[in-house]
Structure formats: structure tokens, C-alpha cells
N, C-alpha and C. Protein backbone atom coordinates (compact mmCIF):
# COMPACT_ATOMS: atom_id res chain seq x y z
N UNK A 1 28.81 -42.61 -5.18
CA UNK A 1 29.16 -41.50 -4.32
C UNK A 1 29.45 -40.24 -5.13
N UNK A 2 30.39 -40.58 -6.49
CA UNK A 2 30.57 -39.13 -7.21
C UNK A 2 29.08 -38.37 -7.91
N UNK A 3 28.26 -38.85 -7.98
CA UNK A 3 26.99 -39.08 -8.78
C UNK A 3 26.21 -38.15 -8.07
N UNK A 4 26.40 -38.99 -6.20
CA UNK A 4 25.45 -37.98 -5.50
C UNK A 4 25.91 -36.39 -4.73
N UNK A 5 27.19 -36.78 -5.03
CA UNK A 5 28.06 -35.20 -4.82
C UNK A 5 28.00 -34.08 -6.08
N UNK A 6 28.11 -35.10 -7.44
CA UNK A 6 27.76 -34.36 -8.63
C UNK A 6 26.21 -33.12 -8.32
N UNK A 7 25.15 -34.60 -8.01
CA UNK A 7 23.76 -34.08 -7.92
C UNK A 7 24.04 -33.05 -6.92
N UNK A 8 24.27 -32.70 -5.52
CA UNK A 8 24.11 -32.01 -4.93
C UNK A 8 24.77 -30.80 -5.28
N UNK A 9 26.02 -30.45 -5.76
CA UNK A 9 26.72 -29.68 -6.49
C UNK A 9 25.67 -28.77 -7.25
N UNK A 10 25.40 -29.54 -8.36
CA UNK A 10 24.26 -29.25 -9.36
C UNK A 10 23.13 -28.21 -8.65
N UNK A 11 22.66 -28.86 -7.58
CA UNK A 11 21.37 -28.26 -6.65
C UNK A 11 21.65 -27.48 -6.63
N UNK A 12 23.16 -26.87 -5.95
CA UNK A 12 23.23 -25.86 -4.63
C UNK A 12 23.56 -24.97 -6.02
N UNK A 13 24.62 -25.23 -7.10
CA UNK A 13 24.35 -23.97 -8.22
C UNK A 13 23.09 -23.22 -8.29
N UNK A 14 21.99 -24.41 -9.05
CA UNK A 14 20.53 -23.71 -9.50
C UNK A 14 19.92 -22.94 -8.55
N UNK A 15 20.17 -23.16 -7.24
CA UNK A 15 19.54 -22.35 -5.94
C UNK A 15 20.00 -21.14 -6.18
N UNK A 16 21.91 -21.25 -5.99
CA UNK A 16 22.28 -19.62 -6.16
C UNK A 16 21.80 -18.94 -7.06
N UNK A 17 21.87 -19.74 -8.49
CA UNK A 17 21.42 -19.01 -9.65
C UNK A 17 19.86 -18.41 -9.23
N UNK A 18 19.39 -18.66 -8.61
CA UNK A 18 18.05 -18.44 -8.57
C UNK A 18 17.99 -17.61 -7.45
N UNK A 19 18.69 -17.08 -6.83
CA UNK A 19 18.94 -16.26 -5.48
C UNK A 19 17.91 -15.25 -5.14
N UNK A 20 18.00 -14.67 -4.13
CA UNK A 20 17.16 -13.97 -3.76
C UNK A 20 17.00 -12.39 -4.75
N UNK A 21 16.18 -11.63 -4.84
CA UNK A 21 16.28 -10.24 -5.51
C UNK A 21 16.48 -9.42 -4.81
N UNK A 22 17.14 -8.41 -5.74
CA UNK A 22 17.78 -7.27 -5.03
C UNK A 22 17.18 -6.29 -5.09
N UNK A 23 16.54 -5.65 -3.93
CA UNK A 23 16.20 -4.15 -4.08
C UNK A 23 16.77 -3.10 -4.70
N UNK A 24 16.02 -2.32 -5.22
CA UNK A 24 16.97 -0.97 -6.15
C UNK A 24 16.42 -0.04 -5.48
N UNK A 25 16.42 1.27 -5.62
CA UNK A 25 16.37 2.75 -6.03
C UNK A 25 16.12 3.44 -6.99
N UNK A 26 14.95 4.12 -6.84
CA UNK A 26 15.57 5.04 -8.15
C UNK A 26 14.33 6.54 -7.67
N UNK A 27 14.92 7.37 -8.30
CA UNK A 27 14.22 8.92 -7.52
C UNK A 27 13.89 9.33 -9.36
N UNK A 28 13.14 10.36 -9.56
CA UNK A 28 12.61 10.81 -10.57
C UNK A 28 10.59 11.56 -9.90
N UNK A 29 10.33 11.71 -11.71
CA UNK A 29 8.75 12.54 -11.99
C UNK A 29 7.94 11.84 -11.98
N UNK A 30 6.75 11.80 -11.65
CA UNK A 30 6.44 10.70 -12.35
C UNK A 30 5.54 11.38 -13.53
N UNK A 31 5.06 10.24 -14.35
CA UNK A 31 4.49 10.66 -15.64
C UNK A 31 2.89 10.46 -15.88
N UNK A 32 2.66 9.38 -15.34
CA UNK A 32 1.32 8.65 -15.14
C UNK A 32 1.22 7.83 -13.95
N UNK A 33 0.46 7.67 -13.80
CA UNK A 33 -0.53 6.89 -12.56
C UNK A 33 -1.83 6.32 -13.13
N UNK A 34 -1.58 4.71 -13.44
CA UNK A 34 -3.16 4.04 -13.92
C UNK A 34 -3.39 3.44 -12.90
N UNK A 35 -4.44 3.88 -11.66
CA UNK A 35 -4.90 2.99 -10.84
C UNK A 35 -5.35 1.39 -10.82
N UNK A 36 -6.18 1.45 -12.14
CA UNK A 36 -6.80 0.22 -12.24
C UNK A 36 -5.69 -0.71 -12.57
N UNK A 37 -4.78 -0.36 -12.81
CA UNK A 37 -3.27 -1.58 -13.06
C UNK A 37 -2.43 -1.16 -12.43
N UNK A 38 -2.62 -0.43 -11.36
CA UNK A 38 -1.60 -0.23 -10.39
C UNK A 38 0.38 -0.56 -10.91
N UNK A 39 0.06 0.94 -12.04
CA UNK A 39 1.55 1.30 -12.45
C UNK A 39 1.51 2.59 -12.18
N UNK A 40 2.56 2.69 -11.76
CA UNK A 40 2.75 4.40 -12.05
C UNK A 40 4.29 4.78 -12.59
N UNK A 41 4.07 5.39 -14.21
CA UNK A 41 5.14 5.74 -14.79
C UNK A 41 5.80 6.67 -14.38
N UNK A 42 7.38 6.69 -14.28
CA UNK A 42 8.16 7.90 -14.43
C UNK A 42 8.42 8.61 -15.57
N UNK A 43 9.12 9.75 -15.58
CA UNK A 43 9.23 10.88 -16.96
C UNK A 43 10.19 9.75 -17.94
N UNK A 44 11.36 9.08 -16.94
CA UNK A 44 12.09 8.85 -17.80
C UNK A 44 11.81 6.93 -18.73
N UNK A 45 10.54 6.49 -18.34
CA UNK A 45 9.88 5.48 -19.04
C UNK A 45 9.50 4.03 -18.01
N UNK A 46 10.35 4.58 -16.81
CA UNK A 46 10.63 3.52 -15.87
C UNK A 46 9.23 2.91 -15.82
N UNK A 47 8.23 2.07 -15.48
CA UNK A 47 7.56 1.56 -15.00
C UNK A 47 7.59 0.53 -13.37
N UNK A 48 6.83 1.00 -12.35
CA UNK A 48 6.45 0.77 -11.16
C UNK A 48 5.20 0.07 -11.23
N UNK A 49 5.06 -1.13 -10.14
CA UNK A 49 3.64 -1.78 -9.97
C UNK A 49 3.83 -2.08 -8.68
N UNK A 50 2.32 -1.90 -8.17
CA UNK A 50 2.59 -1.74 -6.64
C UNK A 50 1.11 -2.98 -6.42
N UNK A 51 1.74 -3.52 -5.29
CA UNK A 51 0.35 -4.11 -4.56
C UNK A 51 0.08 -3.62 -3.28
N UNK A 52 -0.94 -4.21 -2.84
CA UNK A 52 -1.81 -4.05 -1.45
C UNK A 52 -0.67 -3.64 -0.20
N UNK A 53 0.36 -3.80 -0.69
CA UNK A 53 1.45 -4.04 0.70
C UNK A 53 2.11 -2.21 1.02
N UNK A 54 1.90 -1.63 -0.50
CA UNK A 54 2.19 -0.18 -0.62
C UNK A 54 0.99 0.54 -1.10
N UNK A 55 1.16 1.52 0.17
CA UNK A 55 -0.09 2.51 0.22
C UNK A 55 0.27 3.85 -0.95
N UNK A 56 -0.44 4.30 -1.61
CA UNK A 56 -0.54 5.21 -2.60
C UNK A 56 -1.59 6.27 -2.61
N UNK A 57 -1.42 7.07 -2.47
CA UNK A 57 -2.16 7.97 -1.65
C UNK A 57 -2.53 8.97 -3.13
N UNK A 58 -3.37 10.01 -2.50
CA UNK A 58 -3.16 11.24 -3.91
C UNK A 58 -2.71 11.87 -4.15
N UNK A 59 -1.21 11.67 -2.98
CA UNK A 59 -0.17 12.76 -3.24
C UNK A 59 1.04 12.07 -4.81
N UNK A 60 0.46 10.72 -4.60
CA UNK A 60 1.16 10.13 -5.81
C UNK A 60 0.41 10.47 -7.51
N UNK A 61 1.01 11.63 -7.74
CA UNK A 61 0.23 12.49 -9.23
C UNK A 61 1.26 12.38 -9.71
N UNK A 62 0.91 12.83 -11.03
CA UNK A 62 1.93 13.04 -12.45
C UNK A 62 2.51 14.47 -11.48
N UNK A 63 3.39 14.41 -12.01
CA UNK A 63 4.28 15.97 -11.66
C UNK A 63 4.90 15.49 -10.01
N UNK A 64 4.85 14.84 -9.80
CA UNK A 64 5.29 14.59 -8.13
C UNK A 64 6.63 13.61 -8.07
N UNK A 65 7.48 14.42 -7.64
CA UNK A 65 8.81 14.34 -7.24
C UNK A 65 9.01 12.81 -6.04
N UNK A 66 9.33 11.47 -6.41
CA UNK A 66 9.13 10.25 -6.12
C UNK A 66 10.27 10.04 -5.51
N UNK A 67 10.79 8.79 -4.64
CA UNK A 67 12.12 7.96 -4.24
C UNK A 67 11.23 6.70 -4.44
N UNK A 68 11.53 5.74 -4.77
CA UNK A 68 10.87 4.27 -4.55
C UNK A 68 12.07 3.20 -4.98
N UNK A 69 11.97 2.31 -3.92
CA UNK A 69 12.52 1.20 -3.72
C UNK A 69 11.31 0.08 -4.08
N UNK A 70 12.34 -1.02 -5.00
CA UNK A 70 11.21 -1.89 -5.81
C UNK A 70 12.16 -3.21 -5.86
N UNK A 71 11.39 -4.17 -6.67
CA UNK A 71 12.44 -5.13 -6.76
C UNK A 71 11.89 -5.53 -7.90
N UNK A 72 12.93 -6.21 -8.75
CA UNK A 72 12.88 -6.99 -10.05
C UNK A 72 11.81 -8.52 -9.93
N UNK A 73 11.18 -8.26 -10.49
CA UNK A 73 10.47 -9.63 -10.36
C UNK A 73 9.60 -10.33 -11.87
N UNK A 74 10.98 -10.78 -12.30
CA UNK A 74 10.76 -11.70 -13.33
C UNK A 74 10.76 -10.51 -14.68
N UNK A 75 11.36 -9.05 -14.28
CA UNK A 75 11.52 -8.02 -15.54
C UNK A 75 10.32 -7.37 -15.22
N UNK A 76 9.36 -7.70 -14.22
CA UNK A 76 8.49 -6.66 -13.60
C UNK A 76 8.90 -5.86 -12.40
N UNK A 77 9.07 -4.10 -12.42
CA UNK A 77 9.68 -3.49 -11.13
C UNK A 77 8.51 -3.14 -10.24
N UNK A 78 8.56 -4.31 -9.18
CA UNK A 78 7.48 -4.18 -8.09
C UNK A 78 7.52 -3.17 -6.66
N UNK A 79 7.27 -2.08 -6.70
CA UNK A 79 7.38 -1.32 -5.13
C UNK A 79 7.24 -2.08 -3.84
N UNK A 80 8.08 -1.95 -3.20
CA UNK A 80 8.55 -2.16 -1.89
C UNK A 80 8.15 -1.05 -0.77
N UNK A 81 8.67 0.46 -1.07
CA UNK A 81 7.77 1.27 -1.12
C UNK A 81 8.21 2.24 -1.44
N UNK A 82 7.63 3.38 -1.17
CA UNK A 82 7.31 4.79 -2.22
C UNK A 82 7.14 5.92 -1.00
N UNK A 83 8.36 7.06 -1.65
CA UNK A 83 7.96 8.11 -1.02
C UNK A 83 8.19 9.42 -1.60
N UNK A 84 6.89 10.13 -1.47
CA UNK A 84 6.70 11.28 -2.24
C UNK A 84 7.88 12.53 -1.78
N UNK A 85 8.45 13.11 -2.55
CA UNK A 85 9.43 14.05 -2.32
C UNK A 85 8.97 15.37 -2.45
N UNK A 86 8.30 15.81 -3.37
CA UNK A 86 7.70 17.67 -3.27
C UNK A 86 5.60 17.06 -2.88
């Protein structure tokens, strides 16, 4: 009985540890835009990668004033989405 309360214990840690990700923020320039690898850098080094789920238009240029919400995924910051400010 302590063994299988141990084990379950154990489980329900590694789950939390493994929890869901947290959306961020962050506003800035951006710096670059490489389509074919769908990043687009900010001034200040940040790196963004976007898939099929966020639309990117051609208002997304170097010099264009950004807000984007992304999430951490595995030390890659993936867009959630993106919105152009100037």
C-alpha cells in the first residue's frame, strides 16, 4: 500500500513538473523577418517562430512596431499571436 501511494505521489509530481506553458508578452522592433524559417527577430535579439496557426502579413517588416504573445516551447518562443503596432 505505501509503495503504491509512494508511486502515485511520484506521478502526480512529474505531471506538475511538467505543467502546462505559460504565455508571455513582449512589445518591441523588429529586426528581421526570414520567411523560409518562419522567425522574425526583434532589435533587442529576442527570437519569434510562428506556424500556420498565426497569420503574418507584410505589414510584419523590419522597422515595425510589434506586441506578440508566444509561449516557451522547449527554449523555442513560439507565437500565439502577433500584432502590428505602427
Amino acid at each position: 500500500m505505501k509503495r503504491m501511494i509512494l508511486a502515485a505521489t511520484l506521478a502526480l509530481a512529474v505531471l506538475g513538473a511538467a505543467g502546462p506553458t505559460a504565455a508571455a508578452d513582449v512589445e518591441g522592433k523588429i529586426k528581421s523577418v526570414e520567411v523560409n524559417q518562419r522567425v522574425l527577430t526583434l532589435e533587442d535579439g529576442t527570437q519569434l517562430y510562428w506556424t500556420e496557426s498565426v497569420t503574418v502579413t507584410e505589414a510584419v517588416k523590419s522597422g515595425a512596431l510589434v506586441r506578440a504573445t508566444y509561449e516557451d516551447q522547449g527554449g523555442q518562443f513560439v507565437l500565439t499571436s502577433l500584432e502590428v503596432l505602427e
